[in-house]
Protein backbone atom coordinates (compact mmCIF):
# COMPACT_ATOMS: atom_id res chain seq x y z
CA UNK A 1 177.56 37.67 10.18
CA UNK A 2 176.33 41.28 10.96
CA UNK A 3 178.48 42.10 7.87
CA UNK A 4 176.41 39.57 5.24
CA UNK A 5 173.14 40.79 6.62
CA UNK A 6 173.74 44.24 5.87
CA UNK A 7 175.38 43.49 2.49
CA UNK A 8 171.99 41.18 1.51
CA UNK A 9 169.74 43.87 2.90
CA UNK A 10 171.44 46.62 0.94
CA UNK A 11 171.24 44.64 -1.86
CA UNK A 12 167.52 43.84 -1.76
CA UNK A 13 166.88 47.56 -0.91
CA UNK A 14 168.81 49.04 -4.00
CA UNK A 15 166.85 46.14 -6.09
CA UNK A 16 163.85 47.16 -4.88
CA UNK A 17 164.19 51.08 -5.49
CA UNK A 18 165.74 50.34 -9.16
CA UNK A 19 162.19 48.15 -9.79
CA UNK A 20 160.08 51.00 -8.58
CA UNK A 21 161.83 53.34 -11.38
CA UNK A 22 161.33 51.01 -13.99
CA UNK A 23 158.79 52.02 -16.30
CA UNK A 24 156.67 49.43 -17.67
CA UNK A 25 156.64 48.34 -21.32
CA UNK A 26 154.60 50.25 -23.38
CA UNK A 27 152.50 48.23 -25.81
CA UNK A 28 153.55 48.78 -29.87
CA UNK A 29 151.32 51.33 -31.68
CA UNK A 30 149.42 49.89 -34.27
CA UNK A 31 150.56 50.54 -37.80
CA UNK A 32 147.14 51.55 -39.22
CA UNK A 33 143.89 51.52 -37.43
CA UNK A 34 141.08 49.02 -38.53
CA UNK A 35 138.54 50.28 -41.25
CA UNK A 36 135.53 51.10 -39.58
CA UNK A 37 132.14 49.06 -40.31
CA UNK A 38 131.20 52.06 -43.03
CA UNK A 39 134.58 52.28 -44.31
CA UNK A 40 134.71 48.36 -44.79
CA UNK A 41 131.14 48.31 -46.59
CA UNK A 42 132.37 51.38 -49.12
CA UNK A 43 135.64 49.08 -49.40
CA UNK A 44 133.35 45.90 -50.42
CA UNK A 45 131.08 48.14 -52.77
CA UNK A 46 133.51 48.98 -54.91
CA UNK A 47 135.42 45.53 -55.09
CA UNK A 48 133.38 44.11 -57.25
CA UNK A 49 135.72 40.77 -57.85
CA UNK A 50 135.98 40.36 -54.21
CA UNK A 51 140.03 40.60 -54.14
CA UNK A 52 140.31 42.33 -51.31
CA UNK A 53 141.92 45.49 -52.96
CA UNK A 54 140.11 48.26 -55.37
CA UNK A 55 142.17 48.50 -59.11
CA UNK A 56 141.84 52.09 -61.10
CA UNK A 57 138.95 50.24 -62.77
CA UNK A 58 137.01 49.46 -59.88
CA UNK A 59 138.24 53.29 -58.49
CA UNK A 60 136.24 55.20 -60.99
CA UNK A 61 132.91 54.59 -59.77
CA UNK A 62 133.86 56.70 -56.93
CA UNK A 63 134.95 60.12 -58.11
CA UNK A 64 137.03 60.93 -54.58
CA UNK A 65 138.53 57.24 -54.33
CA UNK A 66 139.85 57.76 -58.30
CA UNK A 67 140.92 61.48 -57.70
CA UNK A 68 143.00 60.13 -54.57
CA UNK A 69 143.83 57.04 -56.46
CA UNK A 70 147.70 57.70 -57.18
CA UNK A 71 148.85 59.12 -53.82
CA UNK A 72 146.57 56.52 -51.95
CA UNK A 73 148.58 53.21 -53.89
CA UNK A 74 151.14 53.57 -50.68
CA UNK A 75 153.02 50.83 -51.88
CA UNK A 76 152.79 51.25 -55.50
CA UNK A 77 151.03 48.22 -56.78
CA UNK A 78 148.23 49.36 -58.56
CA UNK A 79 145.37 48.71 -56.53
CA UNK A 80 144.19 50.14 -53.24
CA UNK A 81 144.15 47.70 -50.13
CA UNK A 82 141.83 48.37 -47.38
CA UNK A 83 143.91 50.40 -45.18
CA UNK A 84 145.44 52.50 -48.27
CA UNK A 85 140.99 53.03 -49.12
CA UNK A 86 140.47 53.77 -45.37
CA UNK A 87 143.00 56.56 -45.62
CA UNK A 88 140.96 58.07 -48.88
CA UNK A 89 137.88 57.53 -46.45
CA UNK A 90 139.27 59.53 -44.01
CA UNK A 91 140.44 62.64 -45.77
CA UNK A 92 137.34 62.66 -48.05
């Protein structure tokens, strides 16, 4: 009996220490941050059809978005989405 005692005690001891070294789960990081209030009004300026992404045309009202226009289209459609604009926005 004094055997099984000590084994369960020893056993809820080492489970105990391991939890206390755990670290806890660290939340994912966010793949892009959300557009800022000014970032999303500049966004809705220039989208003049209200498609929720900025083509070349819509780009050339705004000399930095157009400049920025080629290496901003991230995934290569043609058009700028709102976090490919907010990067423009940030550098400019």
């Amino acid at each position: 009996m004094k055997k099984l005692t000590f084994l369960i005690s020893a056993t809820l001891l080492s489970a105990a220490a391991l939890a206390q070294g755990a670290k806890p789960a660290q939340p994912a990081p966010a793949t892009s941050p959300a557009p800022t209030t000014a970032v999303t009004a500049a966004f809705d300026s220039l989208d003049k059809n209200a498609d929720q992404q900025i083509s070349k045309t819509e780009a050339a009202s705004d000399k930095a978005v157009s400049d920025a226009f080629a290496a901003a289209d991230a995934n290569g459609d043609g058009y700028l989405n709102k976090a490919e604009f907010a990067a423009v926005k940030s550098r400019t």
